[in-house]
PDB file of N, CA and C in Angstrom:
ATOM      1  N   UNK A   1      57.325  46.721  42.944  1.00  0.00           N
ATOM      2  CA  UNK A   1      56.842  45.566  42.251  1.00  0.00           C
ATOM      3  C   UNK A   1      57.840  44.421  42.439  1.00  0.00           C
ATOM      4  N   UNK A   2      56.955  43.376  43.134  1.00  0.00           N
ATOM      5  CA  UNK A   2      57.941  42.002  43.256  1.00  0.00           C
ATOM      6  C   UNK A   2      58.620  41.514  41.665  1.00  0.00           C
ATOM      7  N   UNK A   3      59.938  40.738  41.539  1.00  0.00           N
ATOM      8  CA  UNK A   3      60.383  40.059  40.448  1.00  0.00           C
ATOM      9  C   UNK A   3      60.402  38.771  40.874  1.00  0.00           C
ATOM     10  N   UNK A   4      60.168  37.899  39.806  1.00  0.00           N
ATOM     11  CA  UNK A   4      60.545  36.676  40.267  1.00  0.00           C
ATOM     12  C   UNK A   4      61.412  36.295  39.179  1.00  0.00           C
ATOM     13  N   UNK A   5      62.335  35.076  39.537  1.00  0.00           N
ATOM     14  CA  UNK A   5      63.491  34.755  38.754  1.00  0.00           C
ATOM     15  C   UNK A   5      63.443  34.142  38.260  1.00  0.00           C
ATOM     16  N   UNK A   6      62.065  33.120  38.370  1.00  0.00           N
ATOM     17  CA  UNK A   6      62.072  32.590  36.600  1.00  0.00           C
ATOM     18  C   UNK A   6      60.421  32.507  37.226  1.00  0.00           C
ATOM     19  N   UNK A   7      59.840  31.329  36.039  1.00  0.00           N
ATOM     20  CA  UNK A   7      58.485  31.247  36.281  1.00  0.00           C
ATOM     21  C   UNK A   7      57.981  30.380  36.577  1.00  0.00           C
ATOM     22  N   UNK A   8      58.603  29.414  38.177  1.00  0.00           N
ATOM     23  CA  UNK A   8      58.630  28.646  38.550  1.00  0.00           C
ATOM     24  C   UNK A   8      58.264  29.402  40.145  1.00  0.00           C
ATOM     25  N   UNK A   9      58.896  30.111  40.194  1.00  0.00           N
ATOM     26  CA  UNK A   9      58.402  31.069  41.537  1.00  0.00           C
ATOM     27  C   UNK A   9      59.908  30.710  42.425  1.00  0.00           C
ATOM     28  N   UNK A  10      61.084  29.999  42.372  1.00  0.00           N
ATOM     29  CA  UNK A  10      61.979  29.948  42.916  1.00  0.00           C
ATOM     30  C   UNK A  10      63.006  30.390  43.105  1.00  0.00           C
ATOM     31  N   UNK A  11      63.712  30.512  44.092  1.00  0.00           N
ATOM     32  CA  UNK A  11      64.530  31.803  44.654  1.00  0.00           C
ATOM     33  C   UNK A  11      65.962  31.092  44.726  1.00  0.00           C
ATOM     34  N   UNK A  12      65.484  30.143  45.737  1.00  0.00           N
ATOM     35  CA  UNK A  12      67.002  29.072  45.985  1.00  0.00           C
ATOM     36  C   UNK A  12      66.567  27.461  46.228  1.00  0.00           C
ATOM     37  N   UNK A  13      67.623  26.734  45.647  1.00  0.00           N
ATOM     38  CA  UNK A  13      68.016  25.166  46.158  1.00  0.00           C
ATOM     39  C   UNK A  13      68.880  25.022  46.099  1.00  0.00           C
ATOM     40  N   UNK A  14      69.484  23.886  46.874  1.00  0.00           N
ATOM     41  CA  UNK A  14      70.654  23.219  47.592  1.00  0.00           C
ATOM     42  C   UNK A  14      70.796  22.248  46.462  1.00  0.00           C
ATOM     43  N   UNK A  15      70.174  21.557  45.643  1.00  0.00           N
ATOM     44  CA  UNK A  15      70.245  20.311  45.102  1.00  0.00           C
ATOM     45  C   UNK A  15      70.617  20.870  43.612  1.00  0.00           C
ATOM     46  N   UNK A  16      72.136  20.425  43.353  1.00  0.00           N
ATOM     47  CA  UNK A  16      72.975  21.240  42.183  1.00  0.00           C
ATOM     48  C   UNK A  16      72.262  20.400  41.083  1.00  0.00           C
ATOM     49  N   UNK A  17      71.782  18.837  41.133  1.00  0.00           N
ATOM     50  CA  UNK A  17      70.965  18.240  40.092  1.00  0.00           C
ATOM     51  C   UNK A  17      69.239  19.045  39.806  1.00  0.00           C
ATOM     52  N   UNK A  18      68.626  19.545  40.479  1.00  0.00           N
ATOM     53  CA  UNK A  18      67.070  19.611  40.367  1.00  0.00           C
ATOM     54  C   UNK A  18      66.919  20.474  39.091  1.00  0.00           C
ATOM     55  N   UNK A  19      65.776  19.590  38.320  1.00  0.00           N
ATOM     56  CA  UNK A  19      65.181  20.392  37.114  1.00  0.00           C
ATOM     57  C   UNK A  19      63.841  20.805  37.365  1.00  0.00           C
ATOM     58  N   UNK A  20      63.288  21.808  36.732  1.00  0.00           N
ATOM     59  CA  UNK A  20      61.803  21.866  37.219  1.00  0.00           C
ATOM     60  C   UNK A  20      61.239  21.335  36.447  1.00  0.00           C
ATOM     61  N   UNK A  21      60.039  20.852  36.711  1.00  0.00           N
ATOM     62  CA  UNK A  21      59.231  19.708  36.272  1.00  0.00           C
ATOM     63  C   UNK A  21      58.264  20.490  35.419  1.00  0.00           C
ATOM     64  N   UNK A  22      58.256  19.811  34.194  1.00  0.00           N
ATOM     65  CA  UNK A  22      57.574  20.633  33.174  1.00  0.00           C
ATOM     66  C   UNK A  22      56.639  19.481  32.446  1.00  0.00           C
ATOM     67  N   UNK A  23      55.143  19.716  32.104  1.00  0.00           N
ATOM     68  CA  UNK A  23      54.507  18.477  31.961  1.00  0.00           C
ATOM     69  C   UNK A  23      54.597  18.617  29.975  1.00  0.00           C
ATOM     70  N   UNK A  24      54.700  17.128  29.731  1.00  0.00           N
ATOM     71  CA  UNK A  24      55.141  17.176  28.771  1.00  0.00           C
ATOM     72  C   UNK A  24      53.729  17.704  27.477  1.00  0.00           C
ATOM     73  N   UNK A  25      54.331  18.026  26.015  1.00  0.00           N
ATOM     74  CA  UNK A  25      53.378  18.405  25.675  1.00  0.00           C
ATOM     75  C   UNK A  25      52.335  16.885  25.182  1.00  0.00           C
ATOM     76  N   UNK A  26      53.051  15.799  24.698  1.00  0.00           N
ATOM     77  CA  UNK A  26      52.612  14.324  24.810  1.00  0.00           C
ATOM     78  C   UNK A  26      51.295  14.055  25.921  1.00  0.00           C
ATOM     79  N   UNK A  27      51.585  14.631  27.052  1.00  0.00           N
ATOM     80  CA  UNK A  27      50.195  13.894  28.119  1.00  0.00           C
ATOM     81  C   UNK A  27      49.373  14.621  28.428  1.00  0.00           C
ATOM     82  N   UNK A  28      49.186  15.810  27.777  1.00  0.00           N
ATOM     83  CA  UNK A  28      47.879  16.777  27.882  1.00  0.00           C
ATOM     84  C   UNK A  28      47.294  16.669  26.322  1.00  0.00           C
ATOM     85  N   UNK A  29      46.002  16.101  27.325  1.00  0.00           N
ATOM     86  CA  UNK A  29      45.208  15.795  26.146  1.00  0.00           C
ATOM     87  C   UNK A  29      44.217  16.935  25.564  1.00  0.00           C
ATOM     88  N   UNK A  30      44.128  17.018  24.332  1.00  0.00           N
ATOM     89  CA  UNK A  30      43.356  18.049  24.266  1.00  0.00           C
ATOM     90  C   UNK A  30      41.996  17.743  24.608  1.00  0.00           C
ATOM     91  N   UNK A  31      41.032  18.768  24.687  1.00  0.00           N
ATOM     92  CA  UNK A  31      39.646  18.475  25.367  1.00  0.00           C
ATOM     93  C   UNK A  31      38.573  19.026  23.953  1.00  0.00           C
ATOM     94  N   UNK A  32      38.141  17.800  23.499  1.00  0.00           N
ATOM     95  CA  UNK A  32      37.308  18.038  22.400  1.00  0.00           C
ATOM     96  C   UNK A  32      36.662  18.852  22.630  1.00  0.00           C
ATOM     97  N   UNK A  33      35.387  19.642  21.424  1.00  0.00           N
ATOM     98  CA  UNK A  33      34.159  20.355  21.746  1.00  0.00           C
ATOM     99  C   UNK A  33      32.862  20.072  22.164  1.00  0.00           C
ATOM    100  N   UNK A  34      32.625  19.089  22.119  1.00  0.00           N
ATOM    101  CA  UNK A  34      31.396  18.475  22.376  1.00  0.00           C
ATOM    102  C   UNK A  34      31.941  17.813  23.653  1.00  0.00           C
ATOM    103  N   UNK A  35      33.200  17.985  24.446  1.00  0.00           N
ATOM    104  CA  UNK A  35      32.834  17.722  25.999  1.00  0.00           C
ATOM    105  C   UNK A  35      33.144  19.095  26.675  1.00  0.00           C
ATOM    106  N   UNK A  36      33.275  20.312  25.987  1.00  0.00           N
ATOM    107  CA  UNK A  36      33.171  21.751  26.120  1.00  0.00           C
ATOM    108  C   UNK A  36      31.929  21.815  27.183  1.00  0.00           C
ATOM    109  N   UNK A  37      31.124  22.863  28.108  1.00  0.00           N
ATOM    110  CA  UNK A  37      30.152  22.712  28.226  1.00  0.00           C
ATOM    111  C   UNK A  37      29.742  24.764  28.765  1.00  0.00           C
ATOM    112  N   UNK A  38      30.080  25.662  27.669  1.00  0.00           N
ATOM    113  CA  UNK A  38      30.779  26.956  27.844  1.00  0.00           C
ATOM    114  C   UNK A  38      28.856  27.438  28.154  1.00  0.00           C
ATOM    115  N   UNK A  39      29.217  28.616  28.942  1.00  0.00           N
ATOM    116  CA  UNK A  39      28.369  29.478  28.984  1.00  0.00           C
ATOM    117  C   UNK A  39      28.484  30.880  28.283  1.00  0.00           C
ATOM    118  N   UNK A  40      27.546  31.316  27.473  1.00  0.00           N
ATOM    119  CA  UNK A  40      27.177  32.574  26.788  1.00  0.00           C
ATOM    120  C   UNK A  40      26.739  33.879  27.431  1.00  0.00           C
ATOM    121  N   UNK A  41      27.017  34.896  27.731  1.00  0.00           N
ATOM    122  CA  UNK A  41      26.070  35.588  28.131  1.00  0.00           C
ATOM    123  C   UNK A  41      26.455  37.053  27.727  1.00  0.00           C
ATOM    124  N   UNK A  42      25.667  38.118  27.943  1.00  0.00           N
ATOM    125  CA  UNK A  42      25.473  39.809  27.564  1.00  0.00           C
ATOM    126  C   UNK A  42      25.709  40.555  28.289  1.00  0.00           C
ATOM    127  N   UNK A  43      26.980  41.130  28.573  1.00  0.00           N
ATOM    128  CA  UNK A  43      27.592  42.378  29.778  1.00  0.00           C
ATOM    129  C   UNK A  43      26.555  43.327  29.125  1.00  0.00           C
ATOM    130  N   UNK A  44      25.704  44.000  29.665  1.00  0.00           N
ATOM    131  CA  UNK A  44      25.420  45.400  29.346  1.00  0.00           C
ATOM    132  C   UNK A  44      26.116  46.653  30.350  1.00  0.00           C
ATOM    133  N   UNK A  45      26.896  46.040  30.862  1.00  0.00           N
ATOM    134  CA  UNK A  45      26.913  47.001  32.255  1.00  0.00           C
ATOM    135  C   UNK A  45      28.760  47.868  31.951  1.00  0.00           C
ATOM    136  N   UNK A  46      28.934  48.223  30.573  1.00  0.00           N
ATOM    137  CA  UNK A  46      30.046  48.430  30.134  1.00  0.00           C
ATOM    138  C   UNK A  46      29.865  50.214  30.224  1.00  0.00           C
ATOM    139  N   UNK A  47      30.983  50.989  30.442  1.00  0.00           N
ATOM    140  CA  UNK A  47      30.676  52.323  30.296  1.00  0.00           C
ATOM    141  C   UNK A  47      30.319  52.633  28.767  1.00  0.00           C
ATOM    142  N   UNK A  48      29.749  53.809  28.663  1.00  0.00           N
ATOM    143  CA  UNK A  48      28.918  54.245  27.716  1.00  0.00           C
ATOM    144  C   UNK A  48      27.817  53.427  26.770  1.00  0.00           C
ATOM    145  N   UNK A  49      27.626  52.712  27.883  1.00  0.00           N
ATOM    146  CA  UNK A  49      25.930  52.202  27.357  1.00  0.00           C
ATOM    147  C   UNK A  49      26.118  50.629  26.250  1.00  0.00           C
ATOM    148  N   UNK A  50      27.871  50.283  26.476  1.00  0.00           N
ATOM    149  CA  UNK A  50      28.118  49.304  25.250  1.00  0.00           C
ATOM    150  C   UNK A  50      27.933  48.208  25.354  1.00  0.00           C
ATOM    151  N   UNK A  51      27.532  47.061  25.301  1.00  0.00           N
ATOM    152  CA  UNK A  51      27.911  45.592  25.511  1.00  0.00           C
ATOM    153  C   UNK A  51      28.987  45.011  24.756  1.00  0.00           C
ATOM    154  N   UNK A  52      28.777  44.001  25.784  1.00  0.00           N
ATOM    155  CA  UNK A  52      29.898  43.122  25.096  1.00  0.00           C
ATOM    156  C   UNK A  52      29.725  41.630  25.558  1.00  0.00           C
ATOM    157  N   UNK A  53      30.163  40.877  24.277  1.00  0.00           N
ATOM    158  CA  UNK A  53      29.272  39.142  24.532  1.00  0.00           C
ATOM    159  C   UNK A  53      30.670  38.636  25.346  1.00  0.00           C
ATOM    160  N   UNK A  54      30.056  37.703  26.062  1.00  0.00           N
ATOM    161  CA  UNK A  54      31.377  36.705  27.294  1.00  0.00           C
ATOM    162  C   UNK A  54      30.642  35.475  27.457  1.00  0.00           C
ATOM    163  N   UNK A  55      31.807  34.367  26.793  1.00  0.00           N
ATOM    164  CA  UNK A  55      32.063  33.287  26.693  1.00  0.00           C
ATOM    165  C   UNK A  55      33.002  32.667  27.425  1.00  0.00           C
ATOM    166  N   UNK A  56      32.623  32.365  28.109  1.00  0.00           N
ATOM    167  CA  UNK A  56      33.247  31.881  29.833  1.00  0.00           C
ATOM    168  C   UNK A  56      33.281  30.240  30.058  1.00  0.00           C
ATOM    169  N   UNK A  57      33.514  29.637  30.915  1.00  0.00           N
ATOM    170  CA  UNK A  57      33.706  28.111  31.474  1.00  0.00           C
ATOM    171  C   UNK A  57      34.715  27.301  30.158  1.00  0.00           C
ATOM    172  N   UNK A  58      35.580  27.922  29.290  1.00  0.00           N
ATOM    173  CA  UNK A  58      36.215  27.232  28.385  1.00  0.00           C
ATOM    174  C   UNK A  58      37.689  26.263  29.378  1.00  0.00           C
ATOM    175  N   UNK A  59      37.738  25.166  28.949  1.00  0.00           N
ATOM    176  CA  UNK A  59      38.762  24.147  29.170  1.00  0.00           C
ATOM    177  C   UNK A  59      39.504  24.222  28.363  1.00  0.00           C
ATOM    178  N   UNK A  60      40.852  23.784  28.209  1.00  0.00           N
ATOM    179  CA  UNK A  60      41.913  23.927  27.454  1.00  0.00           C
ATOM    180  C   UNK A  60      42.656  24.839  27.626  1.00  0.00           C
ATOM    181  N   UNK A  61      43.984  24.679  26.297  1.00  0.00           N
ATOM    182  CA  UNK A  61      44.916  25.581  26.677  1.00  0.00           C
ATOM    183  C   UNK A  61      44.827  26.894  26.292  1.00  0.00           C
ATOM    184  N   UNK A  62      45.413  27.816  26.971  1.00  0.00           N
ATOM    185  CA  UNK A  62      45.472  29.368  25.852  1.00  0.00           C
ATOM    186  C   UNK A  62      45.966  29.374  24.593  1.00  0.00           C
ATOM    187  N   UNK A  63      46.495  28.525  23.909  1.00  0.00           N
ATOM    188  CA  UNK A  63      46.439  28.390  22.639  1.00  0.00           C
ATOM    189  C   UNK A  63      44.821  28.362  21.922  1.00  0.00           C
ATOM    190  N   UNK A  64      44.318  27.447  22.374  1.00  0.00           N
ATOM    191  CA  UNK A  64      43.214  26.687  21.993  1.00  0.00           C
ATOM    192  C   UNK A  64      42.116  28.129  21.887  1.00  0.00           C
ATOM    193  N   UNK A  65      42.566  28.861  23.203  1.00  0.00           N
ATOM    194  CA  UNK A  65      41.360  29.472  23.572  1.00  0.00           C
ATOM    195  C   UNK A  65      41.375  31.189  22.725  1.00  0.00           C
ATOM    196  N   UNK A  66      42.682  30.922  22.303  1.00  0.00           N
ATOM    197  CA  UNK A  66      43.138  32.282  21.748  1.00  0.00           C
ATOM    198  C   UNK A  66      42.570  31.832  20.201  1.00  0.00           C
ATOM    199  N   UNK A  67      42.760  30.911  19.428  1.00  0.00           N
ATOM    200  CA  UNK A  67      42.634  30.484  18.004  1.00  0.00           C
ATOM    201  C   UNK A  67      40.666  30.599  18.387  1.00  0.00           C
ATOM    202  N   UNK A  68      40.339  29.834  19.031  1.00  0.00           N
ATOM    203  CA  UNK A  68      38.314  30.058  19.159  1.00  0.00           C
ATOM    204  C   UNK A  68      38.481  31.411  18.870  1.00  0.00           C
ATOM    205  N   UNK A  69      38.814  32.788  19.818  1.00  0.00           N
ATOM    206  CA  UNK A  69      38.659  33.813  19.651  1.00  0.00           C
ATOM    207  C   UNK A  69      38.655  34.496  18.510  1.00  0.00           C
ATOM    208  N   UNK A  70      39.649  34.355  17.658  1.00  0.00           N
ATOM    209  CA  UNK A  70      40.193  34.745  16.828  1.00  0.00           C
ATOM    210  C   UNK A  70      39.065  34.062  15.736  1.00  0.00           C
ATOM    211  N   UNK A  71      38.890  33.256  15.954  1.00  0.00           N
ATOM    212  CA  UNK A  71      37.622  32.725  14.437  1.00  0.00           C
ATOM    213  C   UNK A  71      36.469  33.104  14.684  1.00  0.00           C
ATOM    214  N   UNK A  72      35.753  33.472  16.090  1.00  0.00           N
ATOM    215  CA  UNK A  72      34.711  34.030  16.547  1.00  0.00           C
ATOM    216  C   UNK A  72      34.902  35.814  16.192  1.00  0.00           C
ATOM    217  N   UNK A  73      36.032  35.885  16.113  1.00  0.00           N
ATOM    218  CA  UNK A  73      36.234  37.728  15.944  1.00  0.00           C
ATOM    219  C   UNK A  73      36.198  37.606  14.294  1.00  0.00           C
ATOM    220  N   UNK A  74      36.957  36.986  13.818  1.00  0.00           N
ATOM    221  CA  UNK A  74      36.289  37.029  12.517  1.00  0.00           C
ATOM    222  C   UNK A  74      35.174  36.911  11.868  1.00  0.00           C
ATOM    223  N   UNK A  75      34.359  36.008  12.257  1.00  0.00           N
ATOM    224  CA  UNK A  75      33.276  35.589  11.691  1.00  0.00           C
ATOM    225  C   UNK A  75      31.836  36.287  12.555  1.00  0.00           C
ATOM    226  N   UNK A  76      32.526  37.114  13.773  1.00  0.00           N
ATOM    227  CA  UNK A  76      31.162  38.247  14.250  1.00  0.00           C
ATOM    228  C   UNK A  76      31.725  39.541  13.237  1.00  0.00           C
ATOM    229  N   UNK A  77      32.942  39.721  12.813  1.00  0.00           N
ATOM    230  CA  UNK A  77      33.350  40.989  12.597  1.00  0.00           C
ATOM    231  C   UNK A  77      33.619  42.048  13.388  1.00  0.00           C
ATOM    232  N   UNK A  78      34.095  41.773  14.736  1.00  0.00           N
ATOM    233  CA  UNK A  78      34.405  42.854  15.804  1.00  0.00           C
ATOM    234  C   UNK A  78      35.613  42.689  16.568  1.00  0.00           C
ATOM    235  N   UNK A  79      35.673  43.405  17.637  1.00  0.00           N
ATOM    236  CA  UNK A  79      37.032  43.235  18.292  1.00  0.00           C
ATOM    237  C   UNK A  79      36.833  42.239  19.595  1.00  0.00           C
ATOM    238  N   UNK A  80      37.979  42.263  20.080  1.00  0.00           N
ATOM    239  CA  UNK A  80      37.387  41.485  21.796  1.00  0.00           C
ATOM    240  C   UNK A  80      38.995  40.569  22.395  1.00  0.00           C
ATOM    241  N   UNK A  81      39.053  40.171  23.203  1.00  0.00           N
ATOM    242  CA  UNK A  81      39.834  39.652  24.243  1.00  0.00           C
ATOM    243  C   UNK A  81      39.630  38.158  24.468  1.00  0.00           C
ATOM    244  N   UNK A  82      40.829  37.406  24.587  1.00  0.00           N
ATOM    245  CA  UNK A  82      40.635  36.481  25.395  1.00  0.00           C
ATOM    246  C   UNK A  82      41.391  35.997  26.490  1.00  0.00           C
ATOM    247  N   UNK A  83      41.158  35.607  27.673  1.00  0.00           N
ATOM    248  CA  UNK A  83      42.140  35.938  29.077  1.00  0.00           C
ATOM    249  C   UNK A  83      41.512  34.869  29.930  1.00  0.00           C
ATOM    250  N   UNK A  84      41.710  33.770  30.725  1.00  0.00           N
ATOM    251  CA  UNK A  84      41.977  33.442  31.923  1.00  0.00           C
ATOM    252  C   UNK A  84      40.475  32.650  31.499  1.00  0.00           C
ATOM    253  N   UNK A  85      40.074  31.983  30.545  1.00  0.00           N
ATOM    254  CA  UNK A  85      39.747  30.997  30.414  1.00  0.00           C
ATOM    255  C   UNK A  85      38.177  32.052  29.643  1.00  0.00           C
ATOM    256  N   UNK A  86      37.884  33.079  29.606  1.00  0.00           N
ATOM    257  CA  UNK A  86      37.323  33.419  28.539  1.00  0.00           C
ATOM    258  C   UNK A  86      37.118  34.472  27.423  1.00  0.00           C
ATOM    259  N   UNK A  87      36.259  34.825  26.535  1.00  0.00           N
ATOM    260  CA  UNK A  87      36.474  35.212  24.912  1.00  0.00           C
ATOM    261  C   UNK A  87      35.011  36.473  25.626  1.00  0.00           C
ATOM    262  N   UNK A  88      35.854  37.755  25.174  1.00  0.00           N
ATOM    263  CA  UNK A  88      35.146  38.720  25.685  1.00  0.00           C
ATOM    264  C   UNK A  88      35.132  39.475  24.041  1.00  0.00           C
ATOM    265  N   UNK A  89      33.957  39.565  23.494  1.00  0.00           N
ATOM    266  CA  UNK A  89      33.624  39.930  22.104  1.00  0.00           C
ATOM    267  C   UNK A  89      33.007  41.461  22.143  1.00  0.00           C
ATOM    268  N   UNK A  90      33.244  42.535  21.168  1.00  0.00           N
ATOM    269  CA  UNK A  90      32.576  44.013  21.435  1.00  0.00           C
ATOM    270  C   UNK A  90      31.324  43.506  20.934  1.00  0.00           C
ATOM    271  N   UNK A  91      30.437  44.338  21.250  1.00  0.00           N
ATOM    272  CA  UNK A  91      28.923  44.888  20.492  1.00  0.00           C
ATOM    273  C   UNK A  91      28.301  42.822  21.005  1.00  0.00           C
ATOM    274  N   UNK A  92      26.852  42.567  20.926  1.00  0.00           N
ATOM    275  CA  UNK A  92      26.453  42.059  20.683  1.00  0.00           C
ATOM    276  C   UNK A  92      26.308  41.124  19.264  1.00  0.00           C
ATOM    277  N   UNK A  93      26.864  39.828  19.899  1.00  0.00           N
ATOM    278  CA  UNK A  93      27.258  39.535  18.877  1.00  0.00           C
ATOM    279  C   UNK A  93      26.358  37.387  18.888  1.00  0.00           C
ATOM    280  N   UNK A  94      25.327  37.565  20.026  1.00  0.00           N
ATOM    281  CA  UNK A  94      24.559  36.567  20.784  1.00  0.00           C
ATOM    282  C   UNK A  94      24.483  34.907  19.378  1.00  0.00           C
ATOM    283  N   UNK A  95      24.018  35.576  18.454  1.00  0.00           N
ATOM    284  CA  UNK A  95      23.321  35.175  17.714  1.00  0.00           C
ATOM    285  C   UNK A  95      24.255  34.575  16.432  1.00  0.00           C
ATOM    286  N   UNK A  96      25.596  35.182  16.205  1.00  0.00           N
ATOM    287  CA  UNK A  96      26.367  34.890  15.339  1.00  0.00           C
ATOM    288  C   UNK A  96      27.691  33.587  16.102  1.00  0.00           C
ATOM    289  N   UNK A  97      27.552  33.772  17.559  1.00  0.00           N
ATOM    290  CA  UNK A  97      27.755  32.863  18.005  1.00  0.00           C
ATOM    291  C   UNK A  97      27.642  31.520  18.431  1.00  0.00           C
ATOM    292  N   UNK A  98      26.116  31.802  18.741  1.00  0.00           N
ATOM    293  CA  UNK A  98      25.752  30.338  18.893  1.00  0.00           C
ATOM    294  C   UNK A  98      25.404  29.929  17.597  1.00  0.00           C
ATOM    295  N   UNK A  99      25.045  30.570  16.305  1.00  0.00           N
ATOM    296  CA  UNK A  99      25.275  29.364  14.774  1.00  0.00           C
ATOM    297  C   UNK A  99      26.659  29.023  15.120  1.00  0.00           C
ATOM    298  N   UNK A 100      28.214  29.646  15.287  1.00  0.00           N
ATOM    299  CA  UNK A 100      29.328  29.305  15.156  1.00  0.00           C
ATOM    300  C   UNK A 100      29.791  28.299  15.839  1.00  0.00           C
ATOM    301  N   UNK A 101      29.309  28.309  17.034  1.00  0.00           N
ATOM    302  CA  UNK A 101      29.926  27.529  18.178  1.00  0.00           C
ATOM    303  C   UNK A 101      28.965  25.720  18.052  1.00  0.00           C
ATOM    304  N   UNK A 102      27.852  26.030  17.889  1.00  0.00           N
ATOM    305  CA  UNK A 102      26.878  24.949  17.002  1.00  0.00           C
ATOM    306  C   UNK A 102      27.609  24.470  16.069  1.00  0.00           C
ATOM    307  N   UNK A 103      28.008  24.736  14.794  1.00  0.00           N
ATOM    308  CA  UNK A 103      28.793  24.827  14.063  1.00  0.00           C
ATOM    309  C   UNK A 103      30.212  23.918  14.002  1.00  0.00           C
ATOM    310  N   UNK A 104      30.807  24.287  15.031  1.00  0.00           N
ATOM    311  CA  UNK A 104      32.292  23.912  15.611  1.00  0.00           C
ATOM    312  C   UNK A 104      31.866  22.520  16.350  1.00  0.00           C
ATOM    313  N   UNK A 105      31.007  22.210  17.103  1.00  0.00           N
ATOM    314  CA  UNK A 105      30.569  21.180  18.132  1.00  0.00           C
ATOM    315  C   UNK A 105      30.578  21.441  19.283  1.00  0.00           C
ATOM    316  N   UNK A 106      30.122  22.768  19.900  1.00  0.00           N
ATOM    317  CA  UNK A 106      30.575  23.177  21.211  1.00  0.00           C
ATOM    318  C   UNK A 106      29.107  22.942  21.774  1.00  0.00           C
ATOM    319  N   UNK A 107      29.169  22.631  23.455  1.00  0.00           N
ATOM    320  CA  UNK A 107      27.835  22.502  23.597  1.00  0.00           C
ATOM    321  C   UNK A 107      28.032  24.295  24.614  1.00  0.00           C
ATOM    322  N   UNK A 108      26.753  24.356  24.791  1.00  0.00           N
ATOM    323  CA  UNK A 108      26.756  25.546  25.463  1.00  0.00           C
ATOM    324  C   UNK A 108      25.212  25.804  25.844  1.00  0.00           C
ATOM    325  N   UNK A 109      25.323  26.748  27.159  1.00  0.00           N
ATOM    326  CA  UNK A 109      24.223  27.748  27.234  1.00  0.00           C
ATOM    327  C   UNK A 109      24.229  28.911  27.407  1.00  0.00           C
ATOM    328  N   UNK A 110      22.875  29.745  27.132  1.00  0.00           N
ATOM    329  CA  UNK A 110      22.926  31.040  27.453  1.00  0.00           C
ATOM    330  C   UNK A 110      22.611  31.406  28.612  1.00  0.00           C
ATOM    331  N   UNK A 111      23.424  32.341  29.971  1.00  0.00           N
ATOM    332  CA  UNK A 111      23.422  32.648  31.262  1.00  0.00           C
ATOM    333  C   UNK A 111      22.667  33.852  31.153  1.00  0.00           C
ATOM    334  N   UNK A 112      22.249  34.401  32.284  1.00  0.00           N
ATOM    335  CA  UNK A 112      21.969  35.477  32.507  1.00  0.00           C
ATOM    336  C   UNK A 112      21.083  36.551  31.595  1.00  0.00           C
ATOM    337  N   UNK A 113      20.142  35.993  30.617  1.00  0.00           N
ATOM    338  CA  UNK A 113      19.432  36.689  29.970  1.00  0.00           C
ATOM    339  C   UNK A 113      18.136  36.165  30.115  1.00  0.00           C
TER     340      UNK A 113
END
């Protein structure tokens, strides 16, 4: 397994001044909900016959996207994930979402059903 030495991906420079460039938290703007434009949809294709709801195309940061999760897991009452831009919920949960996300100001549709 490769290491890397920091999380910049850099190994070596010559230039005893260079800082890495880090964007400040000031110029990232957050991205309201109502210019959200997320898709909904129903894995059935989980081993032992389970679904699970996925809320996908989210913008913003993993902060942002971890706190949605977390109020959507509360307010379906189940477990679930969120990773690499979306909110993977257990059991079917279609219907308690879109009141929530309605709710919040998110626009959205439902994929694949």
């Amino acid at each position: 397994m490769k290491r890397r030495n920091n999380e910049f991906g850099l190994v070596y420079s010559t230039d005893p001044d260079w800082q890495p460039e880090t964007p400040d938290a000031e110029s990232v703007e957050p991205i309201l909900p109502a210019q959200q434009d997320l898709r909904i949809t129903l894995d059935k294709k989980l081993k032992g016959g389970k679904q699970a709801t996925v809320i996908y195309r989210f913008l913003g940061s993993e902060n942002e996207l971890t706190s949605l999760a977390k109020h959507l897991k509360t307010v379906c009452g189940c477990g679930g994930t969120a990773k690499n831009g979306e909110i993977i919920l257990q059991g079917n949960c279609l219907d308690k979402v879109k009141i929530e996300l309605t709710r919040l100001g998110y626009r959205f549709k439902i994929a694949g059903i």
